[in-house]
Structures are given as structure tokens and as C-alpha cells.
Protein backbone atom coordinates (compact mmCIF):
# COMPACT_ATOMS: atom_id res chain seq x y z
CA UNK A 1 -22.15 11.73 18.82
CA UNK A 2 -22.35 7.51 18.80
CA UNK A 3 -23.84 5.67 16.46
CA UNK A 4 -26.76 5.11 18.69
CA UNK A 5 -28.06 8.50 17.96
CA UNK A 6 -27.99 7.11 14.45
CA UNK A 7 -30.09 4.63 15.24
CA UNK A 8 -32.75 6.42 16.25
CA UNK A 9 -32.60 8.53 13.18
CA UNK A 10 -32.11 5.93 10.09
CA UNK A 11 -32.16 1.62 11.67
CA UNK A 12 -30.54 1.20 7.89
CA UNK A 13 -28.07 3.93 7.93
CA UNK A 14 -26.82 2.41 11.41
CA UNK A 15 -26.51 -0.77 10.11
CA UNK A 16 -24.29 -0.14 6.86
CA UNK A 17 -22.05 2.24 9.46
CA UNK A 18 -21.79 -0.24 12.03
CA UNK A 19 -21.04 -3.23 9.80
CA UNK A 20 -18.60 -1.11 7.67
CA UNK A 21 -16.52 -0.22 10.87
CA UNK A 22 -16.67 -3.69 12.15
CA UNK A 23 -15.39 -4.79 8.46
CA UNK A 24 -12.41 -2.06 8.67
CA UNK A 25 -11.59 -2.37 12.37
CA UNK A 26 -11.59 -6.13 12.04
CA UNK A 27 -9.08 -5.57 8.65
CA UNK A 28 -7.00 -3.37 10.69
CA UNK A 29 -6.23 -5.59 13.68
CA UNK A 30 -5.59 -8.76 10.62
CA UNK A 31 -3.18 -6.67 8.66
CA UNK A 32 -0.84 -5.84 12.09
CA UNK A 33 -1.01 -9.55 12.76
CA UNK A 34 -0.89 -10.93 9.44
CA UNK A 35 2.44 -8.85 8.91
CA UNK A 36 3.72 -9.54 12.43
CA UNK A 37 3.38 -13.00 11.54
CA UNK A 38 4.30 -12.86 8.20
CA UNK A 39 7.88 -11.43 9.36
CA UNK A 40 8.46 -13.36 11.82
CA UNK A 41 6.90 -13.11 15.05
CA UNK A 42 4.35 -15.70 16.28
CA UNK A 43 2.95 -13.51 18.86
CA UNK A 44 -0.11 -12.56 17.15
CA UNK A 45 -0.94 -15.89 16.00
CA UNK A 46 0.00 -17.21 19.80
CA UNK A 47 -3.23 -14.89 20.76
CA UNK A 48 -5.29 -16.13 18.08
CA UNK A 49 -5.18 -12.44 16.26
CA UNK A 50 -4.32 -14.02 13.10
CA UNK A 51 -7.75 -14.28 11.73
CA UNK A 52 -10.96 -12.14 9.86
CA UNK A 53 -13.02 -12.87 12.92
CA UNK A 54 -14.41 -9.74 14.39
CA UNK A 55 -14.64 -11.56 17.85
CA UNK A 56 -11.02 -11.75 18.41
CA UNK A 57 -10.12 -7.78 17.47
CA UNK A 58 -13.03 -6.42 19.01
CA UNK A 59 -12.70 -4.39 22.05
CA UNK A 60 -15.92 -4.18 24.73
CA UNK A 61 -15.10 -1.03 25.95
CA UNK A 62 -13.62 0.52 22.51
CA UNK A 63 -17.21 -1.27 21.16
CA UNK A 64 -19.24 0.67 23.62
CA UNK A 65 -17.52 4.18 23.20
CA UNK A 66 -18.26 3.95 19.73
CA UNK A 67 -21.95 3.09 20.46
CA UNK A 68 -22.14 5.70 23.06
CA UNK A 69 -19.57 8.98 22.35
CA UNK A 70 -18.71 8.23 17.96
CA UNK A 71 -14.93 7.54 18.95
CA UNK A 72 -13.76 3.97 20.45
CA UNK A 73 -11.21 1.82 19.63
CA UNK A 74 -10.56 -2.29 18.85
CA UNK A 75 -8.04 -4.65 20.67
CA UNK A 76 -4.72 -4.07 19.67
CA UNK A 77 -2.51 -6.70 18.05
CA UNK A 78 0.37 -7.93 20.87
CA UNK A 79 3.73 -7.80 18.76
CA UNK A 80 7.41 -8.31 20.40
CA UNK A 81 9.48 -6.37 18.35
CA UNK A 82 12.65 -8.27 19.17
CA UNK A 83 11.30 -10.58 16.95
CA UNK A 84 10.85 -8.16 14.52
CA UNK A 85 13.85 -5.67 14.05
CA UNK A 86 13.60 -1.82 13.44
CA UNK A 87 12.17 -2.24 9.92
CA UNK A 88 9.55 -5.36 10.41
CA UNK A 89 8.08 -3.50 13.11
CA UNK A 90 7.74 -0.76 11.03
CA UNK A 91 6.07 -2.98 8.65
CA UNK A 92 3.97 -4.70 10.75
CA UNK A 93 2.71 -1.11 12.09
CA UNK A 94 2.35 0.49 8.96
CA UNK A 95 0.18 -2.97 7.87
CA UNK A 96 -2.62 -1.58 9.95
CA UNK A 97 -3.23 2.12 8.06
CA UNK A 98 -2.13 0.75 4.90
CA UNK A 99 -4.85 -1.72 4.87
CA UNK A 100 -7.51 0.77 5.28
CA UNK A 101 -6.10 2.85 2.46
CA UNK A 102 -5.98 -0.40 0.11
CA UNK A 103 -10.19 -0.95 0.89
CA UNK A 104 -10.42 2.59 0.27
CA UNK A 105 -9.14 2.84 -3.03
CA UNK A 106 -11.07 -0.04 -3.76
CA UNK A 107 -13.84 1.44 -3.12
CA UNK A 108 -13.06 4.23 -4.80
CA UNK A 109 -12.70 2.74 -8.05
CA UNK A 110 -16.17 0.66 -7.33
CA UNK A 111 -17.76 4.03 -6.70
CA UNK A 112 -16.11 5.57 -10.13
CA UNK A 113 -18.29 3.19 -12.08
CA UNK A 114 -21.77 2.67 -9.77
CA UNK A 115 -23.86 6.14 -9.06
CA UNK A 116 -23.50 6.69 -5.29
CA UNK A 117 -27.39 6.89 -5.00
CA UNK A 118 -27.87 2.94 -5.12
CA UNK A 119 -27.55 1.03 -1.95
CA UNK A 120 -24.38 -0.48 -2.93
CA UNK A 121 -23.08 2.94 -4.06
CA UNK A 122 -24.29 4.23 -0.52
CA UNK A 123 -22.28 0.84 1.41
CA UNK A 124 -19.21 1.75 -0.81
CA UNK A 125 -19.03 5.41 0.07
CA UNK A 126 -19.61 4.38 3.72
CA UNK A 127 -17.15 1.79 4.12
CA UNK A 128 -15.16 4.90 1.88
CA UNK A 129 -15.34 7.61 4.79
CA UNK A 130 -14.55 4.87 7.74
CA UNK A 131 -11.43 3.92 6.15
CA UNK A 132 -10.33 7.23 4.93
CA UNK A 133 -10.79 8.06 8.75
CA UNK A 134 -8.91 5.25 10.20
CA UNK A 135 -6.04 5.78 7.79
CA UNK A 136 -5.74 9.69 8.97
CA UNK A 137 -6.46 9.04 12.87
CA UNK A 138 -3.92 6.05 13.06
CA UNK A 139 -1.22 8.16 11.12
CA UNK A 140 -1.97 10.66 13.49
CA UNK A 141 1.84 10.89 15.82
CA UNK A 142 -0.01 10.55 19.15
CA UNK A 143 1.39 7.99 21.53
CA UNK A 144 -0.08 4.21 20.94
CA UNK A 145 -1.74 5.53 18.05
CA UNK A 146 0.53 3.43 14.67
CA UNK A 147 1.16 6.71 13.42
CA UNK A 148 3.82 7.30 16.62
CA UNK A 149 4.69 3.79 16.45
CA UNK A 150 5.83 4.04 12.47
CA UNK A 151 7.93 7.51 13.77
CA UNK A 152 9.35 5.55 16.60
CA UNK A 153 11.16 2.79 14.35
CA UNK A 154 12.56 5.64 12.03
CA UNK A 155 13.79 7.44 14.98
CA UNK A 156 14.71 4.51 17.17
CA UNK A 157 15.54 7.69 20.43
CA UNK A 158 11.85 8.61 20.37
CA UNK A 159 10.78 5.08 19.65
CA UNK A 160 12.66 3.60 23.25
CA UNK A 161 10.68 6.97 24.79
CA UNK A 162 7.84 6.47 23.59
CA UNK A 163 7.58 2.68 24.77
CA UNK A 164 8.47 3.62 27.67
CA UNK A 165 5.43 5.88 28.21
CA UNK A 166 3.13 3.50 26.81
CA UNK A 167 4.45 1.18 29.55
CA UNK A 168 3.23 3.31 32.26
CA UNK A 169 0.13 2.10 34.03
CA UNK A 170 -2.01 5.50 33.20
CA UNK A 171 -0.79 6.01 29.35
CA UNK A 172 -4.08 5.06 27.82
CA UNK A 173 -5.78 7.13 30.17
CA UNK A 174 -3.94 10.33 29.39
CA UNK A 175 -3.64 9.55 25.57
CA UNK A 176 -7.92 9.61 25.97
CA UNK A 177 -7.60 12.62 27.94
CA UNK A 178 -5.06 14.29 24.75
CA UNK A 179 -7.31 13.03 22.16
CA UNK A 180 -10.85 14.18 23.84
CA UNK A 181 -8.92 17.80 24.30
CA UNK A 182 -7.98 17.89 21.00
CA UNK A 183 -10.98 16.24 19.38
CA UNK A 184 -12.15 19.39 17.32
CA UNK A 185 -8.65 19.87 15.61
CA UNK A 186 -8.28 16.39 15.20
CA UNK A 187 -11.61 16.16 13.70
CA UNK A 188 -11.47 19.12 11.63
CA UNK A 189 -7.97 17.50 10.10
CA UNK A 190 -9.74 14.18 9.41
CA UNK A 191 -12.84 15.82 7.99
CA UNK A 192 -10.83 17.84 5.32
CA UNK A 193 -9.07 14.94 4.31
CA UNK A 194 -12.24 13.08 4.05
CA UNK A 195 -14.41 15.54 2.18
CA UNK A 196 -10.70 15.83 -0.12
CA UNK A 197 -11.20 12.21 -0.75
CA UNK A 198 -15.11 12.09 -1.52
CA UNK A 199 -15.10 14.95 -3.37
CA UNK A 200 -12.21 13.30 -5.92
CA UNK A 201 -14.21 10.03 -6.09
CA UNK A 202 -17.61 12.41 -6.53
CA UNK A 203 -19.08 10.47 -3.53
């Protein structure tokens, strides 16, 4: 279900979601680039990725499926990891999921010390879920998912595989295809870990 059906049922509630995963999906893309660039490789920066603006990570059709179906995606962050070595591309992938964790736990230690029934304790909890769910999904070891990308550099075998299958012209298009089959296991995973985390944080 999208966040349109939101809409319809709380114009507020839709508005703290959708800014909280623009704020986390625009974090995301930075970290990859920021570490990417940080390391060594000026691709990101060459694409302008090396910035907080929600413009440049942004994806229209990723936008719209999130809108529309509750699952979409942002633009991901060009890397070259020649420039980068086994280990900074690890880095640089693992920059992405780490970053979400780091908001959460801020905002798990803002919500230890505000009750959860204010606005602001309602934003925190929010921006909470959507980045305890972007850790878990992107950790996830599907193909161009990070979490495959992180096992690729630590196997370096499966990582030249796995490259190239994300070469070929109809990868995203099966990885959607994986994920929509396997949306209630995958949701049911992320869910327990999320209701795991809110329930420690009493949110």
C-alpha cells in the first residue's frame, strides 16, 4: 500500500512519512558518495551526488512506486571500484546502511527522553521505523541491493558474478520481479526487526 492511501487517511501523517523518507533516502545516497569520495574516487562528485540535496538522489520512477505500491527506490550513487580497492568499496557500500542506523540511534536516544505522544516524539519514531527499514532491506543479500554488494567485496568470486549480472540489460527487472515474489517474507523479516527496535526504545 503507497503512501497515497495515507493521504487520504491522515494529510499530517503523510507528510511526516514522506519527508522522513526523503530525509533518509537523501542520507543514504550522501553517505555512498561522501565515502566514495572520501576514499578516493571522484565519480560521485563528477555526477554531482556529493551533496544533501534531495533533487540529485531522487529517483522519478523509485518516487512514484513509493507514492503508488509503498516500495520504490532512489538513484543510486555511480562508484568505479578500481578506484576504490576491495575494502573502500566495501566502505563506500556499507556507508549507505550504516548511515541509516547512525539517524536511528539518534533517534532513539531523542525518543528515550521525549514521550512519543508529542509531535516531535511522533517525527522521531517515524523517521525511527524508515531507517530501521532501510538498514534491514539494504542488508538484505539480493543482487544490487548494498547488502550483496558488501558480500561481494568479502568474497571477491561472488562479487565478479554478481557484477556481472547486474550488468545485464534485464537485472533490475528480475531483481523487482524477486523482491515483489518475496515481498511477504521480506516484509515479515523487516517488520520483526522493526517492532524489536520500537519496542526497546518504547516507541
Amino acid at each position: 500500500m503507497g503512501l497515497i492511501s495515507l493521504l487520504q487517511v491522515s494529510p499530517l501523517a503523510f507528510a511526516i512519512t514522506a519527508l522522513a523518507l526523503v530525509l533518509s533516502l537523501t542520507v543514504h545516497e550522501f553517505a555512498h558518495a561522501y565515502a566514495a569520495d572520501r576514499l578516493g574516487d571522484r565519480t560521485p562528485r563528477s555526477y554531482g551526488r556529493v551533496t544533501l540535496n534531495p533533487l540529485k538522489h531522487l529517483d522519478p520512477l523509485g518516487t512514484l512506486l513509493l507514492l503508488f505500491v509503498g516500495f520504490g527506490f532512489a538513484r543510486p550513487v555511480p562508484i568505479n571500484p578500481r578506484n576504490l580497492g576491495r575494502w573502500g568499496t566495501l566502505w563506500a557500500t556499507a556507508a549507505g546502511p550504516l548511515s541509516n542506523l547512525l539517524i536511528a540511534l539518534v533517534c532513539a536516544a531523542l525518543i528515550a527522553f521525549m514521550p512519543v505522544s508529542t509531535l516531535f516524539g511522533v517525527v522521531l519514531s517515524t523517521v525511527l521505523s524508515i531507517n530501521v527499514v532501510l538498514a534491514v532491506f539494504n542488508l538484505l543479500p539480493i543482487p544490487l541491493l548494498d547488502g550483496s554488494r558488501i558480500l561481494g567485496s568479502l568474497v571477491p568470486s561472488l562479487g565478479r558474478s554478481l557484477a556481472q549480472f547486474e550488468a545485464q540489460p534485464f537485472s533490475f527487472l528480475i531483481v523487482m520481479v524477486f523482491i515483489y515474489a518475496l515481498s511477504g517474507q521480506i516484509g515479515s523479516l523487516i517488520g520483526q526487526v522493526q517492532r524489536w527496535v520500537l519496542g526497546l526504545v518504547g516507541a
